[in-house]
C-alpha atoms as a PDB file:
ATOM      1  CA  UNK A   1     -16.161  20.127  69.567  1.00  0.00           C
ATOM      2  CA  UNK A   2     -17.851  19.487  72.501  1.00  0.00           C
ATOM      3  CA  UNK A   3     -17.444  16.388  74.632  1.00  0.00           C
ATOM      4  CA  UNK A   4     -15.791  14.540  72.239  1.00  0.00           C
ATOM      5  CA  UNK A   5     -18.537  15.267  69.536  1.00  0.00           C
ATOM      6  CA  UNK A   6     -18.297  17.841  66.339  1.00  0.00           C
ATOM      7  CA  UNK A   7     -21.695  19.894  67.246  1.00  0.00           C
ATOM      8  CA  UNK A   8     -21.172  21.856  64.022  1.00  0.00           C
ATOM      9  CA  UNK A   9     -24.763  22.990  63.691  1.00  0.00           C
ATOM     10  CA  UNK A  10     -24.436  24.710  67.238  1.00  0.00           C
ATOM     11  CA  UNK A  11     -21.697  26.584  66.060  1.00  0.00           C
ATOM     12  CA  UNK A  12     -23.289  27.785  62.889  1.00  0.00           C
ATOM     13  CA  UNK A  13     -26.177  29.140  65.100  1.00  0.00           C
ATOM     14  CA  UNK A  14     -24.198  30.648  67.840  1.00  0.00           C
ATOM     15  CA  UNK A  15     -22.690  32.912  65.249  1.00  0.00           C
ATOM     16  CA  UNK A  16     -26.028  33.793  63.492  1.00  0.00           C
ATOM     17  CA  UNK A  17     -27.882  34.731  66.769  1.00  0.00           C
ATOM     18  CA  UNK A  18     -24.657  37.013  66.841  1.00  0.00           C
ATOM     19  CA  UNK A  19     -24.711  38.319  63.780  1.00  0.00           C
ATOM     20  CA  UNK A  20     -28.793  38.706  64.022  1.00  0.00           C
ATOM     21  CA  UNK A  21     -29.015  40.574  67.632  1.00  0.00           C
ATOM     22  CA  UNK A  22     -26.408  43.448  66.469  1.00  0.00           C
ATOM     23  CA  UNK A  23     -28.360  46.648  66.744  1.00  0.00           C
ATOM     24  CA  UNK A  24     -27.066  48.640  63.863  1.00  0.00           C
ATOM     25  CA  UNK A  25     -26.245  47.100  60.484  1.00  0.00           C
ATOM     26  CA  UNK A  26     -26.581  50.190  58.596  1.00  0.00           C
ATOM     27  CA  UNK A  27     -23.539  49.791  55.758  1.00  0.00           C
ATOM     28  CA  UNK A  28     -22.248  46.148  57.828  1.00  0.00           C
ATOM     29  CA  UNK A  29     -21.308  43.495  55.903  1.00  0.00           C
ATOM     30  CA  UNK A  30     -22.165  39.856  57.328  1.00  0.00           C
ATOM     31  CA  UNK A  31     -19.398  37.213  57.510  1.00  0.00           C
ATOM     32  CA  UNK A  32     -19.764  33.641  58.826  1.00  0.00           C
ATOM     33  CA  UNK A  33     -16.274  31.592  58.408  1.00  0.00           C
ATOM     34  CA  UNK A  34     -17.197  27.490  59.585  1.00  0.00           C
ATOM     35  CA  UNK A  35     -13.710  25.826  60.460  1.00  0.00           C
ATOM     36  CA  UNK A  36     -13.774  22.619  61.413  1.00  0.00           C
ATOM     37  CA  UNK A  37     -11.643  19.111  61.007  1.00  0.00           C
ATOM     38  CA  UNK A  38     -14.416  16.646  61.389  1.00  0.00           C
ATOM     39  CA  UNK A  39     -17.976  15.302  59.999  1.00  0.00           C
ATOM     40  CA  UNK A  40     -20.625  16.458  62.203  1.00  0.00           C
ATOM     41  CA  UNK A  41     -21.619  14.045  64.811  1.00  0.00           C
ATOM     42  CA  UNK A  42     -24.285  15.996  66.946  1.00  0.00           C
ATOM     43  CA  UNK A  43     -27.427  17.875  66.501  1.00  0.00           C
ATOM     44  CA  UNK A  44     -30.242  19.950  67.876  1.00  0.00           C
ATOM     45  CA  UNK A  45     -33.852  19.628  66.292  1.00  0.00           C
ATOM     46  CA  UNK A  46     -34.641  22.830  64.576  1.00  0.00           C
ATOM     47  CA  UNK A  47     -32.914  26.120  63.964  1.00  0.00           C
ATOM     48  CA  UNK A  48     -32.741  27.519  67.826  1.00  0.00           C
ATOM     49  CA  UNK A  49     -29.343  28.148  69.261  1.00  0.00           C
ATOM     50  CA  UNK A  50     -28.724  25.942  72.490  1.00  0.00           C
ATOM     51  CA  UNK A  51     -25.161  25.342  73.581  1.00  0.00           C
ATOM     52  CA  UNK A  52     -25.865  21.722  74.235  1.00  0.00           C
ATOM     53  CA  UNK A  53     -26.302  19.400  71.740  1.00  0.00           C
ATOM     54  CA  UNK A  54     -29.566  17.119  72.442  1.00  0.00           C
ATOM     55  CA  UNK A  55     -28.336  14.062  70.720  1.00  0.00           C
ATOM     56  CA  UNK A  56     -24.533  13.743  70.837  1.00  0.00           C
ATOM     57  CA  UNK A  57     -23.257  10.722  69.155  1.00  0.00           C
ATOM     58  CA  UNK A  58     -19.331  10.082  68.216  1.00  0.00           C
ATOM     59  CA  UNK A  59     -19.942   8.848  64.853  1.00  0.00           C
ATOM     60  CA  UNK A  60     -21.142   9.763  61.682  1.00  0.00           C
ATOM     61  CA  UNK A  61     -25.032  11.170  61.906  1.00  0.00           C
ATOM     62  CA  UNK A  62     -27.037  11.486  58.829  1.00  0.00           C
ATOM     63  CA  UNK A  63     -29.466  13.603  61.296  1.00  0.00           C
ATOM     64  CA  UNK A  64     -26.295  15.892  62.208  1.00  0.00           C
ATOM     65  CA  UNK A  65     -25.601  16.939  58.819  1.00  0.00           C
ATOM     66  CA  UNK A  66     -28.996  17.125  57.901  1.00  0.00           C
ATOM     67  CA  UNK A  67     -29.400  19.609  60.669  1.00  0.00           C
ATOM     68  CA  UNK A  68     -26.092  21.029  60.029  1.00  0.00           C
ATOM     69  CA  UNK A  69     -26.713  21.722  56.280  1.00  0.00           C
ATOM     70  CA  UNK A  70     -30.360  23.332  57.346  1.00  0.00           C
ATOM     71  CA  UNK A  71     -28.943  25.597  60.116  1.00  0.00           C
ATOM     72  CA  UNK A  72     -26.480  27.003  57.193  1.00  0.00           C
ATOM     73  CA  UNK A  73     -28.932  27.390  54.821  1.00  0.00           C
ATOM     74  CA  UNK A  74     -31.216  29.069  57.673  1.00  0.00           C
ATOM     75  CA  UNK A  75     -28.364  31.547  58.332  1.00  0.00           C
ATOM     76  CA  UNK A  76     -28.077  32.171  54.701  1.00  0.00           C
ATOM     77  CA  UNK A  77     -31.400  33.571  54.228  1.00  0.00           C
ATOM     78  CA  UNK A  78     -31.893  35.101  57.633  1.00  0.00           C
ATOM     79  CA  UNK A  79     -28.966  37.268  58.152  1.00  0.00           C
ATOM     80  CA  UNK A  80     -29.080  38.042  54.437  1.00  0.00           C
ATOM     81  CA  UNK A  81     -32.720  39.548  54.802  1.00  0.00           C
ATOM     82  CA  UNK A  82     -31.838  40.643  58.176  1.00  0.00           C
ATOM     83  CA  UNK A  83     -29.122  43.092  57.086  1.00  0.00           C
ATOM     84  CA  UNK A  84     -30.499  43.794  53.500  1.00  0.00           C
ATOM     85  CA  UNK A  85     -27.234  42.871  52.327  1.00  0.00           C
ATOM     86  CA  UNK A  86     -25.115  40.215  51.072  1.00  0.00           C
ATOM     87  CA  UNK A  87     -23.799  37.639  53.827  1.00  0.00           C
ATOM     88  CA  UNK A  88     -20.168  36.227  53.001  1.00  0.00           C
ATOM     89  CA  UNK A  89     -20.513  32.901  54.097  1.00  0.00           C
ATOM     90  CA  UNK A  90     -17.242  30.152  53.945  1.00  0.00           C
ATOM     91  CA  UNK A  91     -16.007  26.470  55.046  1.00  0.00           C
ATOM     92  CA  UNK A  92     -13.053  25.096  55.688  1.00  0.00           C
ATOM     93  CA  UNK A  93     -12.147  21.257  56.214  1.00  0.00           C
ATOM     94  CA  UNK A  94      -9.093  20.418  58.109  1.00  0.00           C
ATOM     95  CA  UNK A  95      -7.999  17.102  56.578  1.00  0.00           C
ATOM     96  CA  UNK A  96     -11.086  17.009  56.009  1.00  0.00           C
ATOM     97  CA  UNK A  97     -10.855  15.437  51.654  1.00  0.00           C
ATOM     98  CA  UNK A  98     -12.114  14.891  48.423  1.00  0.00           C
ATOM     99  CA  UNK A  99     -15.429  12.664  47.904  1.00  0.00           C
ATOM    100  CA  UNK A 100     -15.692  12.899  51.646  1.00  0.00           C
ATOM    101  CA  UNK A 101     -19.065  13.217  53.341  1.00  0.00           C
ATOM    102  CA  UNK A 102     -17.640  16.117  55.265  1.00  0.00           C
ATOM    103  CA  UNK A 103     -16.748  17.733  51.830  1.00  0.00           C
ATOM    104  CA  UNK A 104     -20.369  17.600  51.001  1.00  0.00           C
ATOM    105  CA  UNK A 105     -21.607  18.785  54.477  1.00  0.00           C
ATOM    106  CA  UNK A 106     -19.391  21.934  53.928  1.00  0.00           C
ATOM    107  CA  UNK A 107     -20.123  22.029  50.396  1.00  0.00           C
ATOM    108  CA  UNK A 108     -23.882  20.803  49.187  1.00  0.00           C
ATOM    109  CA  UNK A 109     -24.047  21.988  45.666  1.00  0.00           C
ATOM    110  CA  UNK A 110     -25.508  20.616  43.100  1.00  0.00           C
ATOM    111  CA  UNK A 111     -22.383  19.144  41.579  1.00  0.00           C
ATOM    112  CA  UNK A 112     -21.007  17.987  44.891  1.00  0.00           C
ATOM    113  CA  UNK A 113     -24.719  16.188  45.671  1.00  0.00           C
ATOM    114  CA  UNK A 114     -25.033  14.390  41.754  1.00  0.00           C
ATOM    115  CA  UNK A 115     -20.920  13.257  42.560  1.00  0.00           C
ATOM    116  CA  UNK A 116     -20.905   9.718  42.099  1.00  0.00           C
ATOM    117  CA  UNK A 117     -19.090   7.912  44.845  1.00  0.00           C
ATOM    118  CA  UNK A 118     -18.405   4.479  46.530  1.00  0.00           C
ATOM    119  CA  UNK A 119     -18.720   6.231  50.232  1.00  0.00           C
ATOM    120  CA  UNK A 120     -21.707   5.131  52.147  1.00  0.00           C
ATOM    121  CA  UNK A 121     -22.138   7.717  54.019  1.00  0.00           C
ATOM    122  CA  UNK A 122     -21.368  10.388  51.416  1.00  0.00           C
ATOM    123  CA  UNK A 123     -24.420   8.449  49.352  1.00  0.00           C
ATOM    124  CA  UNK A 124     -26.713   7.981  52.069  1.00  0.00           C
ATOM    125  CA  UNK A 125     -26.890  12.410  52.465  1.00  0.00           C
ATOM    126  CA  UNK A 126     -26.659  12.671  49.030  1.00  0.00           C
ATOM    127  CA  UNK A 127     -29.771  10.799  48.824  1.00  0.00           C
ATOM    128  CA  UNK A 128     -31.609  12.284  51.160  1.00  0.00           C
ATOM    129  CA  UNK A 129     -30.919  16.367  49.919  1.00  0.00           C
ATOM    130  CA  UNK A 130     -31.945  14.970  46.320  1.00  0.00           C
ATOM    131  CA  UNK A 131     -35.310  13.668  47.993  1.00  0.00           C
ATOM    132  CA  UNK A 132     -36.010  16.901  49.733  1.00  0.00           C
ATOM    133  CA  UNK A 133     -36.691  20.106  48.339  1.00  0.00           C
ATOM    134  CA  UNK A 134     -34.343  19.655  45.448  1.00  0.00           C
ATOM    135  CA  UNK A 135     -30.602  19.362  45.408  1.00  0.00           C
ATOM    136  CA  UNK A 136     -29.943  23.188  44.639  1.00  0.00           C
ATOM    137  CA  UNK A 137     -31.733  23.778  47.659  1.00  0.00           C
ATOM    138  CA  UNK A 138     -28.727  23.673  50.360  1.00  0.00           C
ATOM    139  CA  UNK A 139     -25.746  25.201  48.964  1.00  0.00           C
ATOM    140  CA  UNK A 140     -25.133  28.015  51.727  1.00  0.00           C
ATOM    141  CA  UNK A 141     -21.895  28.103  51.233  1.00  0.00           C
ATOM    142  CA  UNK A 142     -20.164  31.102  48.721  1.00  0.00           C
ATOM    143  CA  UNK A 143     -16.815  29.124  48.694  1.00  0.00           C
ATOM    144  CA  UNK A 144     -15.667  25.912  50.371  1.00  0.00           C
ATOM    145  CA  UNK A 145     -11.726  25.502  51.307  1.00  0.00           C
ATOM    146  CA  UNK A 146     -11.280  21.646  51.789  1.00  0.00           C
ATOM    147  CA  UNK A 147      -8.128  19.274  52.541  1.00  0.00           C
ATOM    148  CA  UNK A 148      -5.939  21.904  54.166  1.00  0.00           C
ATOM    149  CA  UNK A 149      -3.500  20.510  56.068  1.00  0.00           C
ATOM    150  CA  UNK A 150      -1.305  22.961  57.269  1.00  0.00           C
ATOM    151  CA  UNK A 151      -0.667  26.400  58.602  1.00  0.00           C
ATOM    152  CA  UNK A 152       0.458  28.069  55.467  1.00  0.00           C
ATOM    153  CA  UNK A 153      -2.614  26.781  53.456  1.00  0.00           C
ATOM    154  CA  UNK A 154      -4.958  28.753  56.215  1.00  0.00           C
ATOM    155  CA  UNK A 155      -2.773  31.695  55.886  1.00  0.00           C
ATOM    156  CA  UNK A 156      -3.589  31.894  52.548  1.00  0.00           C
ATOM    157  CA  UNK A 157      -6.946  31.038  52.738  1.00  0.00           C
ATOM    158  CA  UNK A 158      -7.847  33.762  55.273  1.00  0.00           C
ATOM    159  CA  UNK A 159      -6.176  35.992  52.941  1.00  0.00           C
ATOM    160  CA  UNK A 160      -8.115  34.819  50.117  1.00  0.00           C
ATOM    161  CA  UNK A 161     -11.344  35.760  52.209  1.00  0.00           C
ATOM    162  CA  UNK A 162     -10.343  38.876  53.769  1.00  0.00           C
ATOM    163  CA  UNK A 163      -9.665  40.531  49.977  1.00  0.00           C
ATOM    164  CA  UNK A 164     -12.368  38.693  48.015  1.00  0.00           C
ATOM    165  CA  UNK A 165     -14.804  40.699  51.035  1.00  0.00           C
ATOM    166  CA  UNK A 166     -12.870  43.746  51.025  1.00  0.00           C
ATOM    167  CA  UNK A 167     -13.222  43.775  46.755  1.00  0.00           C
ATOM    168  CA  UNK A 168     -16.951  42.778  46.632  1.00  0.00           C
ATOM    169  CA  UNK A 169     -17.787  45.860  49.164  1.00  0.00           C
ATOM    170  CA  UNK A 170     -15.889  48.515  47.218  1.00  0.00           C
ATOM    171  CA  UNK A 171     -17.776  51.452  46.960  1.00  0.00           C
ATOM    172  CA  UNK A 172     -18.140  51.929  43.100  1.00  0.00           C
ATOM    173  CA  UNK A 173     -18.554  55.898  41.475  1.00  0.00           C
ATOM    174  CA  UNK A 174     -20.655  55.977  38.568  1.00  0.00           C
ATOM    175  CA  UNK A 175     -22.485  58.661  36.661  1.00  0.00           C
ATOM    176  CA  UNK A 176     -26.192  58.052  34.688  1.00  0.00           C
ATOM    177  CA  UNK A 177     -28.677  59.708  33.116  1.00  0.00           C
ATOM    178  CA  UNK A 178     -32.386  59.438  34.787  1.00  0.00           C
ATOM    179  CA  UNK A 179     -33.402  57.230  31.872  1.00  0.00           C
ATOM    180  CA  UNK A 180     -30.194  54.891  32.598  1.00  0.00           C
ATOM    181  CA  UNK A 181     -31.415  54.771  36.474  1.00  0.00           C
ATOM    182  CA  UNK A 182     -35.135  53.885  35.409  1.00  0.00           C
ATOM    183  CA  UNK A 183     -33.734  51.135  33.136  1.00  0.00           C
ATOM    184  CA  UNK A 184     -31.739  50.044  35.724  1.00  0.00           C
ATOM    185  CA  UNK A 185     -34.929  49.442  38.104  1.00  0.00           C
ATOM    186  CA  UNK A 186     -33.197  52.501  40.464  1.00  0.00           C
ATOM    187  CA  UNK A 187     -35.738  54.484  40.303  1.00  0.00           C
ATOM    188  CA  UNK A 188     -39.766  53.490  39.687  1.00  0.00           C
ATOM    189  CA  UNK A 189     -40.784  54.168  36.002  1.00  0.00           C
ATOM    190  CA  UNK A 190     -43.470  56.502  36.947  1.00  0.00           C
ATOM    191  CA  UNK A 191     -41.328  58.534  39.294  1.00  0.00           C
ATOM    192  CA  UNK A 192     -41.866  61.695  39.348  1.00  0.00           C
ATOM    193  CA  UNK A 193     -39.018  63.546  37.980  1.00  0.00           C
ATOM    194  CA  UNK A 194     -38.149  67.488  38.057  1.00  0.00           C
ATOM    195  CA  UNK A 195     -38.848  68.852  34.635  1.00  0.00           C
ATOM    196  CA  UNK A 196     -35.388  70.821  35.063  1.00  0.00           C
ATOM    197  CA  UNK A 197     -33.336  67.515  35.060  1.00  0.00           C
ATOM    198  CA  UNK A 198     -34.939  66.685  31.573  1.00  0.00           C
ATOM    199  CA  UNK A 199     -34.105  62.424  30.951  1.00  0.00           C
ATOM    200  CA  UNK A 200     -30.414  63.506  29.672  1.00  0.00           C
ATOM    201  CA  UNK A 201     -29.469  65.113  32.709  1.00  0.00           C
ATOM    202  CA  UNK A 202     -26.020  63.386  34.599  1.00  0.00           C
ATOM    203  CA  UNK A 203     -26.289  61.902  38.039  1.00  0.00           C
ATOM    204  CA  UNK A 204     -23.537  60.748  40.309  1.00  0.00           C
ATOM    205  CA  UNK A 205     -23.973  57.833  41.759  1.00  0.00           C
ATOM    206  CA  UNK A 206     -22.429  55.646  44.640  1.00  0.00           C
ATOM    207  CA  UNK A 207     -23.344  52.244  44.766  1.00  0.00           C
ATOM    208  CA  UNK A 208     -22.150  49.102  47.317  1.00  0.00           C
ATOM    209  CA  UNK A 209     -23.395  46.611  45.806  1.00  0.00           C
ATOM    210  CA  UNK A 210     -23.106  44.321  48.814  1.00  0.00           C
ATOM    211  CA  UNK A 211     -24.539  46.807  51.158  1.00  0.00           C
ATOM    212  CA  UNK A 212     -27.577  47.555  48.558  1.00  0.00           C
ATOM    213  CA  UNK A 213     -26.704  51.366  49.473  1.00  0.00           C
ATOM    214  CA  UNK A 214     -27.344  53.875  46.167  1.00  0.00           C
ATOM    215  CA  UNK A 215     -26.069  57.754  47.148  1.00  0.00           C
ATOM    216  CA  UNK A 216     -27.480  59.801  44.110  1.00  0.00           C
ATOM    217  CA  UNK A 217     -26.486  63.775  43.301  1.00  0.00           C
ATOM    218  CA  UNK A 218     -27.050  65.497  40.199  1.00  0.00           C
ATOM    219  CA  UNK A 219     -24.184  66.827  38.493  1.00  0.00           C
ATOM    220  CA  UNK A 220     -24.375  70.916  38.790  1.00  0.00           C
ATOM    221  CA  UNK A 221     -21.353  71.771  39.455  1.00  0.00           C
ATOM    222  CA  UNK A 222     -18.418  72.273  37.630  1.00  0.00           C
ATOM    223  CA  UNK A 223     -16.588  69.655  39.377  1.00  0.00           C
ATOM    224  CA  UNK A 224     -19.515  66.989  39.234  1.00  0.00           C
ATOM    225  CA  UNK A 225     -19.552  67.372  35.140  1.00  0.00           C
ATOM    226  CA  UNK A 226     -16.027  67.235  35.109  1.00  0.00           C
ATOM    227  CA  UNK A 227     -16.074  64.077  37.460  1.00  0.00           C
ATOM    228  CA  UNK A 228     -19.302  62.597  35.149  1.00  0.00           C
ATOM    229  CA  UNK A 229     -16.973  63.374  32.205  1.00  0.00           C
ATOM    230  CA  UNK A 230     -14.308  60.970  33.501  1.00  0.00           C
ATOM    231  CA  UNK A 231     -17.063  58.563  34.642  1.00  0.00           C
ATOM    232  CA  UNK A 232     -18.098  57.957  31.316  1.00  0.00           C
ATOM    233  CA  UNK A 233     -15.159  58.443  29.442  1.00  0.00           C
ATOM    234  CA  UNK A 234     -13.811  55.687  31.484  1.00  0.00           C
ATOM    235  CA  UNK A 235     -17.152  53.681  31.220  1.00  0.00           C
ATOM    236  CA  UNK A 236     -16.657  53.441  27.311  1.00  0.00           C
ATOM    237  CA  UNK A 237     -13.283  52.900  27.248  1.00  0.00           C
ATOM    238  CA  UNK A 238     -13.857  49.770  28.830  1.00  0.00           C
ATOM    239  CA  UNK A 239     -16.766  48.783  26.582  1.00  0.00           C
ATOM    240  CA  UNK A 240     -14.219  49.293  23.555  1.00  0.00           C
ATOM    241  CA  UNK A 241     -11.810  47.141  25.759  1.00  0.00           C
ATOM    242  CA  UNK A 242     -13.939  43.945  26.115  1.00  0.00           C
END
């Protein structure tokens, strides 16, 4: 907020010039939450940070959300190829409701764009992302928390966030052959292997998904088999399971 006007799209590109002047992002995981209770009403041209909004209006702005939808998109892709890494990126609406145009600000998918719906406003942006570059083209957002009204909803929601982040950036322990990490595009299929590992040889391998960070060792030890053993034993269990 910001003289009486929802400058949303300022906010989204404070907290990407944040996110892209940090220094080290070695093993980081990117997280932009938006919060906000209104429909944007303000805008810069383009996708540069400035504090002050260049046209502030107190209304509803087709040109603010336009801008606002574009600055998340531009964070999207940025910080995401910025930090080689997945970027968690939510909204939340206070009050903000169902078949709203703020719901489709916060939320542009494809579904939320096609909605059919007697709000102006919601039809006039609707319009105007299905003219442009296709309607799958601005859904930034991973998940959108809409109509909360109170303090106990947030609570939640925050919690919601905080463990679906902590999950998706678990480090997972798995153990391959070289022919399994070929397949799986890990390694090049003309790599240049040892002849001593041989393509049934067992390799330990870390992987964070989110981080796109791989930690391989080959199992030589008699602790490394042991832990391979329980890799895959626990690997095929779960294939018998589904």
């Amino acid at each position: 907020m910001q003289n009486g006007v929802t400058y949303t799209q300022g906010g989204i590109l404070g907290a990407t010039q944040i996110l892209l002047s940090n220094s080290n992002v070695v093993n980081r995981i990117p997280v932009i939450v938006l919060f906000t209770d209104g429909e944007p009403t303000a805008y810069y041209p383009g996708n540069k940070f400035v504090s002050r909004c260049q046209s502030c209006g107190g209304s509803w702005n087709l040109a603010a959300a336009r801008y606002m939808i574009e600055a998340g998109v531009y964070a999207k892709s940025s910080i995401k190829s910025y930090y080689q890494s997945q970027l968690f990126f939510y909204t939340v609406g206070l009050g903000i409701g169902v078949g709203s145009p703020g719901e489709l600000v916060l939320n542009p998918t494809k579904e939320n764009i096609e909605l059919s719906t007697s709000d102006s406003k919601r039809r006039e942006l609707a319009n105007y992302l299905k003219q442009h570059n296709g309607s799958s083209a601005y859904n930034y957002a991973d998940k959108s928390f809409i109509n909360v009204l109170d303090a106990e909803q947030l609570k939640d929601i925050f919690l919601n966030i905080s463990n679906e982040v902590i999950e998706a950036t678990k480090v997972t322990q798995l153990c391959v052959t070289v022919d399994e990490l070929k397949k799986g595009g890990y390694l090049s299929k003309d790599a240049k292997i040892n002849d001593t590992l041989g393509e049934t040889i067992y390799v330990l391998m870390s992987e964070n998904a989110a981080t796109n960070q791989y930690v391989f060792s080959v199992a030589k030890t008699d602790e490394q088999k042991k832990q391979c053993k329980a890799l895959i034993d626990q690997k095929n269990s779960n294939k018998k399971g589904v």
